[in-house]
N, C-alpha and C. Protein backbone atom coordinates (compact mmCIF):
# COMPACT_ATOMS: atom_id res chain seq x y z
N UNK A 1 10.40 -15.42 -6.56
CA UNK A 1 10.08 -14.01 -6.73
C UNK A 1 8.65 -13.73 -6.27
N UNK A 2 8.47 -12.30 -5.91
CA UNK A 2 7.36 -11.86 -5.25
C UNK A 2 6.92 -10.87 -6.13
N UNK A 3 5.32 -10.97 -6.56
CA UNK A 3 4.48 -9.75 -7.37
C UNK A 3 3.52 -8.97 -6.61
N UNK A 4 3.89 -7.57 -6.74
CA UNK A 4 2.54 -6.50 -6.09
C UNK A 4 1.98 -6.24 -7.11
N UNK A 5 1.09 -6.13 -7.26
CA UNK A 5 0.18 -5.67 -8.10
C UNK A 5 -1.30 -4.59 -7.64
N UNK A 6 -1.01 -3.36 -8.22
CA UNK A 6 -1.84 -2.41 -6.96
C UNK A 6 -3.22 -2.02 -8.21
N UNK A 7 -3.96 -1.82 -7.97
CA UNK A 7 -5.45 -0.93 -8.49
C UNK A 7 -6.12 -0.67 -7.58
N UNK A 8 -6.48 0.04 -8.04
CA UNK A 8 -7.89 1.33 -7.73
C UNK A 8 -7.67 2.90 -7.71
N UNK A 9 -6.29 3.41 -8.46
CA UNK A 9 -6.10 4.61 -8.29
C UNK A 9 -6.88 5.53 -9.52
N UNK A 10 -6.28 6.84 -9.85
CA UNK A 10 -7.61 7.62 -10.91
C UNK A 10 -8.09 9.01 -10.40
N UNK A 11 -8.50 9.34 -10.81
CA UNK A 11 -9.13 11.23 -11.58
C UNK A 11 -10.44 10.96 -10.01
N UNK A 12 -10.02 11.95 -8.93
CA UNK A 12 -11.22 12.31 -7.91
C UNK A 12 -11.57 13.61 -7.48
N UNK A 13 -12.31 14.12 -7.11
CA UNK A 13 -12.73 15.18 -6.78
C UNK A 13 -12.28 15.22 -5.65
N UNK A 14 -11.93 16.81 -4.83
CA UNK A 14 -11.56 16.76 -3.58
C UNK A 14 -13.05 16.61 -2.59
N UNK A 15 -12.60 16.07 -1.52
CA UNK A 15 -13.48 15.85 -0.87
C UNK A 15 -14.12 13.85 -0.78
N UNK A 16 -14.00 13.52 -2.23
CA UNK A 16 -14.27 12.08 -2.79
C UNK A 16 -13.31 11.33 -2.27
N UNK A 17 -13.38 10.03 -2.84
CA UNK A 17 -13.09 8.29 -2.31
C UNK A 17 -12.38 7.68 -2.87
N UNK A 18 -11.50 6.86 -2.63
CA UNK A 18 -10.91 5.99 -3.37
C UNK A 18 -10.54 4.82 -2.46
N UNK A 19 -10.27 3.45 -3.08
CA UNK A 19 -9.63 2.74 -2.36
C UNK A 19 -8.69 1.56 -3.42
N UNK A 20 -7.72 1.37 -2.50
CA UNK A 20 -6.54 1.07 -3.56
C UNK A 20 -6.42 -0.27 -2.67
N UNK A 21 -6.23 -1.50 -4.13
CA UNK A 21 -6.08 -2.80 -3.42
C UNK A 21 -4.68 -2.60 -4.01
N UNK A 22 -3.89 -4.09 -3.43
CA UNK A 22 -2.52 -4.40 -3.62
C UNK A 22 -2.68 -6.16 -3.30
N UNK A 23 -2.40 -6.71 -4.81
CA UNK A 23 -2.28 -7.96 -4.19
C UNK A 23 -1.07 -8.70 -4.20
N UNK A 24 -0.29 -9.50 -3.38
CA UNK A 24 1.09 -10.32 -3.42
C UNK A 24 0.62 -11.72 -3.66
N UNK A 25 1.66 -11.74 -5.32
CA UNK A 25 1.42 -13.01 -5.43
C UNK A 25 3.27 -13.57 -5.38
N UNK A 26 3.27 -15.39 -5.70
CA UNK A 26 4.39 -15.83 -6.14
C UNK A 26 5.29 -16.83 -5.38
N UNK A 27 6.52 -16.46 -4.47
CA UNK A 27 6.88 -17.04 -3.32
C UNK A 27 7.04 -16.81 -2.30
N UNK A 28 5.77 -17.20 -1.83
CA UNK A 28 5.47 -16.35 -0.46
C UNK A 28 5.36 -17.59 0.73
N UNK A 29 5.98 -17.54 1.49
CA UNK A 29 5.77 -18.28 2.76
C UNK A 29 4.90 -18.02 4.13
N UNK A 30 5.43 -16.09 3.98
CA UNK A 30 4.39 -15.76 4.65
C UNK A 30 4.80 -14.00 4.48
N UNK A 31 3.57 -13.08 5.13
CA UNK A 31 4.07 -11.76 4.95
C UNK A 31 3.92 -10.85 6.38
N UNK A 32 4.86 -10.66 6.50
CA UNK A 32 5.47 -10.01 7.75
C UNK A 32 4.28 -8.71 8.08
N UNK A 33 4.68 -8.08 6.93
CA UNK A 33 3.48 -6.84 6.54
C UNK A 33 3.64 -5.79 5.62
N UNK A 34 2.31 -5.32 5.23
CA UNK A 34 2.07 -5.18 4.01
C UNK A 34 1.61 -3.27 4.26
N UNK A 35 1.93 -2.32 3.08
CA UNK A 35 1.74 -1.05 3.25
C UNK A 35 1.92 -0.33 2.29
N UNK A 36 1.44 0.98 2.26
CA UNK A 36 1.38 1.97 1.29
C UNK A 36 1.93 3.13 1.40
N UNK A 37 3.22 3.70 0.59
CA UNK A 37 3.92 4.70 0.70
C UNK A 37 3.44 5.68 -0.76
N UNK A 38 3.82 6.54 -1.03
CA UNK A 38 3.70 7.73 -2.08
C UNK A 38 4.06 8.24 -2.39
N UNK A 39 4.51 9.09 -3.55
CA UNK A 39 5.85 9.93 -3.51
C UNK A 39 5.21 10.76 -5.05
N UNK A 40 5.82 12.22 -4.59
CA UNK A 40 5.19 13.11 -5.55
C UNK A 40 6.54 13.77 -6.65
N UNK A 41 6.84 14.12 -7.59
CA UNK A 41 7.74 14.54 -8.11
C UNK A 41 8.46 15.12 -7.51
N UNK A 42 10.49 15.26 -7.29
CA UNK A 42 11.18 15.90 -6.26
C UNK A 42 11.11 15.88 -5.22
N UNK A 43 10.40 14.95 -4.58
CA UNK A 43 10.39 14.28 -3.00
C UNK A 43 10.47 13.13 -2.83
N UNK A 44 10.94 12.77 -2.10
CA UNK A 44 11.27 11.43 -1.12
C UNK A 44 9.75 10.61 -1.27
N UNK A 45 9.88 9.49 -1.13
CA UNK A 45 8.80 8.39 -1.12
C UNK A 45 8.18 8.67 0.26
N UNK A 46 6.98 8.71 0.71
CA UNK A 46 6.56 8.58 2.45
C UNK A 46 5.53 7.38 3.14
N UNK A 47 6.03 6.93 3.59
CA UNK A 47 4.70 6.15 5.00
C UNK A 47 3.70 6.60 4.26
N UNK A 48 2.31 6.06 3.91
CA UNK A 48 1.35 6.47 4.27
C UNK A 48 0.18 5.60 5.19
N UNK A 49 0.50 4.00 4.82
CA UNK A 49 0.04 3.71 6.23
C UNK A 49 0.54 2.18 5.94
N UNK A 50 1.03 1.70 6.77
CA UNK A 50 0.98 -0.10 7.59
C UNK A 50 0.48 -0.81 8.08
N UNK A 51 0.31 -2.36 7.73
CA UNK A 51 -0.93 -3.30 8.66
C UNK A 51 0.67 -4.30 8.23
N UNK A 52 0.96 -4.65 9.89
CA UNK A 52 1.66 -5.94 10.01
C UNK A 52 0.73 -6.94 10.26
N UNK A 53 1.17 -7.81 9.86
CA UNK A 53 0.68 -9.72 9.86
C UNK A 53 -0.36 -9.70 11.06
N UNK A 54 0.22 -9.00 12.54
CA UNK A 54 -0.73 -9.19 13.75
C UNK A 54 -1.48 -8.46 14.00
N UNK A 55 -1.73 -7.44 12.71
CA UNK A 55 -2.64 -6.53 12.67
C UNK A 55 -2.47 -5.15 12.88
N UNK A 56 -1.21 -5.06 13.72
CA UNK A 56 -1.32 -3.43 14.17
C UNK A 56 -1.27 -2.49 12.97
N UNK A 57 -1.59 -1.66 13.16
CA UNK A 57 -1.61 -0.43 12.02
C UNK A 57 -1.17 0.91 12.15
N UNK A 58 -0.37 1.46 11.43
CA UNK A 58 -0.07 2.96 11.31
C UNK A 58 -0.13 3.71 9.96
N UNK A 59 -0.69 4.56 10.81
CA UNK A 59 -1.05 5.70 9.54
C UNK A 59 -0.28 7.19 9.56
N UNK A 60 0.25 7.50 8.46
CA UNK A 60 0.81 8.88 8.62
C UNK A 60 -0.40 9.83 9.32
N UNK A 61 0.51 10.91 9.76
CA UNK A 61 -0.09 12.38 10.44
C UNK A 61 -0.91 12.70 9.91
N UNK A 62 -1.09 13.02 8.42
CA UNK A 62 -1.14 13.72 7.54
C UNK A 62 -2.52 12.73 7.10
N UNK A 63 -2.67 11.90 7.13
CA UNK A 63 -4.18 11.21 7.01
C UNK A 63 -4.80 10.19 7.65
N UNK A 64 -4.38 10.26 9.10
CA UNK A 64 -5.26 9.83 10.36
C UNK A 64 -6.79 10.83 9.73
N UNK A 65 -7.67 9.93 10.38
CA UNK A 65 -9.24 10.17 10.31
C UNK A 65 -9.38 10.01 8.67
N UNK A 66 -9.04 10.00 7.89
CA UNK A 66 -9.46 10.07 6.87
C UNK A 66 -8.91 8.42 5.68
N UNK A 67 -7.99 7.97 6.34
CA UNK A 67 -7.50 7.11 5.40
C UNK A 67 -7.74 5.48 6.35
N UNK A 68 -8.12 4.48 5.58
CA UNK A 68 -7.82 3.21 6.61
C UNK A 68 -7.16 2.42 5.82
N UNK A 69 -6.38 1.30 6.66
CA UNK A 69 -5.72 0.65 5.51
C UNK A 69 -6.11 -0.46 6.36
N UNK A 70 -6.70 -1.50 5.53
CA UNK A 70 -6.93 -3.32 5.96
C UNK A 70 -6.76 -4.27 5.35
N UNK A 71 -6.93 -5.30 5.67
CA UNK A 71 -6.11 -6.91 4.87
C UNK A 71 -6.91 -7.96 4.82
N UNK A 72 -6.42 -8.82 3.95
CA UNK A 72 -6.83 -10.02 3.79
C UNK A 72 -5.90 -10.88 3.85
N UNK A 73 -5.24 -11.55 5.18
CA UNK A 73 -4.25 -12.74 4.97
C UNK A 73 -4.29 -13.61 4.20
N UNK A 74 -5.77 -14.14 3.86
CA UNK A 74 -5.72 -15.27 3.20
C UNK A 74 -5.62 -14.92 1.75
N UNK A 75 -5.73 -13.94 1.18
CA UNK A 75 -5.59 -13.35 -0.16
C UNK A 75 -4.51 -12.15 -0.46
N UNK A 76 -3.99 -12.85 0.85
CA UNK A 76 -2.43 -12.17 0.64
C UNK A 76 -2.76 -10.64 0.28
N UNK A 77 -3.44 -10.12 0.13
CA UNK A 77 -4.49 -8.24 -0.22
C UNK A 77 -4.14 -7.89 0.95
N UNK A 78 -4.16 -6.44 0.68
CA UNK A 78 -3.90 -5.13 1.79
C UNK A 78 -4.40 -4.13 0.87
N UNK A 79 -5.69 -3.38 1.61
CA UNK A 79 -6.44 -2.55 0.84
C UNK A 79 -6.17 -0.57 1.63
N UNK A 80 -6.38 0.34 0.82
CA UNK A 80 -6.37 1.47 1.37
C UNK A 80 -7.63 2.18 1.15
N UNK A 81 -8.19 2.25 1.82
CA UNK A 81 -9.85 3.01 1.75
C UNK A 81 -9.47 4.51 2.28
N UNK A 82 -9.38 5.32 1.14
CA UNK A 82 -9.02 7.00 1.34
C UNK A 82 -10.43 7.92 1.39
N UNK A 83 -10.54 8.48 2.13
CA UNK A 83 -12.05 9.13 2.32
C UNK A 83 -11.34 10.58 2.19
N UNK A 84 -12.42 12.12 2.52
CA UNK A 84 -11.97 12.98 2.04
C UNK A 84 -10.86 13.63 1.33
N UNK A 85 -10.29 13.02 0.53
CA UNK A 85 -9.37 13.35 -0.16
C UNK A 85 -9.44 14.54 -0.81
N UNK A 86 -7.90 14.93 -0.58
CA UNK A 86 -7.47 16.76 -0.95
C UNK A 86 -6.74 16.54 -2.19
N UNK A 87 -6.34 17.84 -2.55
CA UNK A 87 -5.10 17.85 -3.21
C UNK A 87 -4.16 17.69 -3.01
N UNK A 88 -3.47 17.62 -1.69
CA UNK A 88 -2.72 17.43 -1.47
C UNK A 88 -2.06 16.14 -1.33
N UNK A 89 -2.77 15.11 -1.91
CA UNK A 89 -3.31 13.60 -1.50
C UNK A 89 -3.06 13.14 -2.94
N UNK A 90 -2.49 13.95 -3.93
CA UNK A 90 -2.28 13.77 -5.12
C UNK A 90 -1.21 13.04 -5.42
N UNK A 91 -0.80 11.51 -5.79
CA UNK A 91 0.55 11.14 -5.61
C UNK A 91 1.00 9.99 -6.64
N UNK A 92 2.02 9.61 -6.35
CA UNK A 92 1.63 8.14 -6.89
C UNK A 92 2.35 7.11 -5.58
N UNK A 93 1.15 5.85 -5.59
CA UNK A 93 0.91 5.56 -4.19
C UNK A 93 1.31 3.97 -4.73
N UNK A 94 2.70 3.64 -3.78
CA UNK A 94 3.09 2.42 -4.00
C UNK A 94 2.81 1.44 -3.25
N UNK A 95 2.45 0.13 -3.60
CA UNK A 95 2.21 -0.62 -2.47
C UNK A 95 3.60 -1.51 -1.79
N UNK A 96 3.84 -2.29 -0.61
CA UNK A 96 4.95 -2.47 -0.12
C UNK A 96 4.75 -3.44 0.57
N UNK A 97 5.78 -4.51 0.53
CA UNK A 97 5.47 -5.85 1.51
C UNK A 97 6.81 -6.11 1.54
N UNK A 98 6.80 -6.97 3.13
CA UNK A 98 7.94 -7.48 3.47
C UNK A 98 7.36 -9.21 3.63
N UNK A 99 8.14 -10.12 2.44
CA UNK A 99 7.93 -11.46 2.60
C UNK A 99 8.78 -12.39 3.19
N UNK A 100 8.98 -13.40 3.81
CA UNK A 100 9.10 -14.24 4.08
C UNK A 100 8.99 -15.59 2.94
N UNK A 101 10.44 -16.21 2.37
CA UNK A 101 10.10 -17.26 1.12
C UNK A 101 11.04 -17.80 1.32
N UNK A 102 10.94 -19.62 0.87
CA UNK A 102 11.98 -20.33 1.24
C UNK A 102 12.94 -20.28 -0.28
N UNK A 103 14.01 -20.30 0.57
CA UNK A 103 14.80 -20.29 -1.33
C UNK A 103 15.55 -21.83 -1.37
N UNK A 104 15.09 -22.95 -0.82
CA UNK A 104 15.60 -23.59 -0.65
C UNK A 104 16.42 -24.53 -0.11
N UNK A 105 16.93 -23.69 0.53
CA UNK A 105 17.86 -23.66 1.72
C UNK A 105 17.56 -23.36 3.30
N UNK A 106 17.40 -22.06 3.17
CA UNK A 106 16.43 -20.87 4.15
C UNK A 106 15.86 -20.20 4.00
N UNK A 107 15.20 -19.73 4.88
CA UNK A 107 13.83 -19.01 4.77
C UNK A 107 14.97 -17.40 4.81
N UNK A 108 14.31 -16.36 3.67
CA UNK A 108 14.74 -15.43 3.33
C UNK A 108 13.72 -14.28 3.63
N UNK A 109 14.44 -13.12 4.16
CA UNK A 109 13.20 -11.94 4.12
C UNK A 109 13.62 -10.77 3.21
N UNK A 110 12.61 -10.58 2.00
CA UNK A 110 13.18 -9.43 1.25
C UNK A 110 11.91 -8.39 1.22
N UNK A 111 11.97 -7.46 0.99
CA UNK A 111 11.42 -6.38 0.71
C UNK A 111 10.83 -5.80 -0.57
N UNK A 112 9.29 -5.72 -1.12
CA UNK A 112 9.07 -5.80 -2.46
C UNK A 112 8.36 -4.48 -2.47
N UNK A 113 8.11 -4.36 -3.99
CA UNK A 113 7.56 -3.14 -4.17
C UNK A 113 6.81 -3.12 -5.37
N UNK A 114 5.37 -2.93 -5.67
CA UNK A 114 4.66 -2.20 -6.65
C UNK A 114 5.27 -1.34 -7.86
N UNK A 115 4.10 -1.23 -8.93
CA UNK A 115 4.74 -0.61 -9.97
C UNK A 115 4.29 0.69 -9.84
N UNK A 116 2.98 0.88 -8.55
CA UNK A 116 2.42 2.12 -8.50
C UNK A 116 1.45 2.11 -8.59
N UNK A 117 0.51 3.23 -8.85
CA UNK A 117 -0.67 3.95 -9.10
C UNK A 117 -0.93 5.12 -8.89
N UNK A 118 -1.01 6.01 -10.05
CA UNK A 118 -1.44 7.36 -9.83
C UNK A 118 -3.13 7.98 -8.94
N UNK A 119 -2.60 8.42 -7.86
CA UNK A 119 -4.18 9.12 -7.20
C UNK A 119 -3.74 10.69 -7.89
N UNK A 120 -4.94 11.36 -8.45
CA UNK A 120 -5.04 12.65 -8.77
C UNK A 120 -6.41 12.89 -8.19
N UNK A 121 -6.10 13.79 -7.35
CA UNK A 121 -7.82 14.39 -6.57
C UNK A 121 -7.52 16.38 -7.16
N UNK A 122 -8.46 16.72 -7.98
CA UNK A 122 -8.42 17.46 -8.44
C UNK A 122 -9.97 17.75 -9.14
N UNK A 123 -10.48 19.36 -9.27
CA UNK A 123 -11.58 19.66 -9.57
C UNK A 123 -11.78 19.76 -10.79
């Protein structure tokens, strides 16, 4: 089994900072790649940004220039550094990895998920 474990979310002012780690622990062989989706009451979960294993990165529309997301392979971490943050940026922001773990037999790829973290950017 595979653990996310996310902090750094919390009470910000618009305009203010946050940055949200996510760390994978457990049976990990290796991680394909690691990312942060969000989802606000009565909507769908969304992208908000991706860093695969070889680095590439994507970020939703909606917070290019303002959001970065980066990693630490060796600490298995994938961090989100959110800069001007709105209200609209108000969510709860899950972290997401796709691992790679041997079960014994073969090497398996499953898909994990965080328990969350509330961002509230509000005055």
């Amino acid at each position: 089994q595979v653990q996310l474990v996310e902090s750094g979310g919390g009470l910000v002012q618009p305009g203010g900072s946050l940055r949200l780690s996510c760390v994978a622990s457990g049976s990990i062989f290796s991680i394909n790649r690691m990312g942060w989706y969000r989802q606000t009451p009565g909507k769908e979960r969304e992208l908000v940004a991706v860093l695969t294993s070889g680095g590439t990165t994507n970020l939703a529309d909606s917070v290019k220039g303002r959001f970065t997301i980066s990693g630490d392979n060796a600490k298995n971490t994938v961090y989100l550094q959110m800069n001007s943050l709105k209200p609209e940026d108000t969510a709860v922001y899950y972290c997401n990895a796709e691992v790679q773990s041997w079960s014994g037999f073969t090497y398996k790829t499953r898909n994990y998920w965080g328990q969350g973290t509330q961002v509230t950017v509000s005055s």
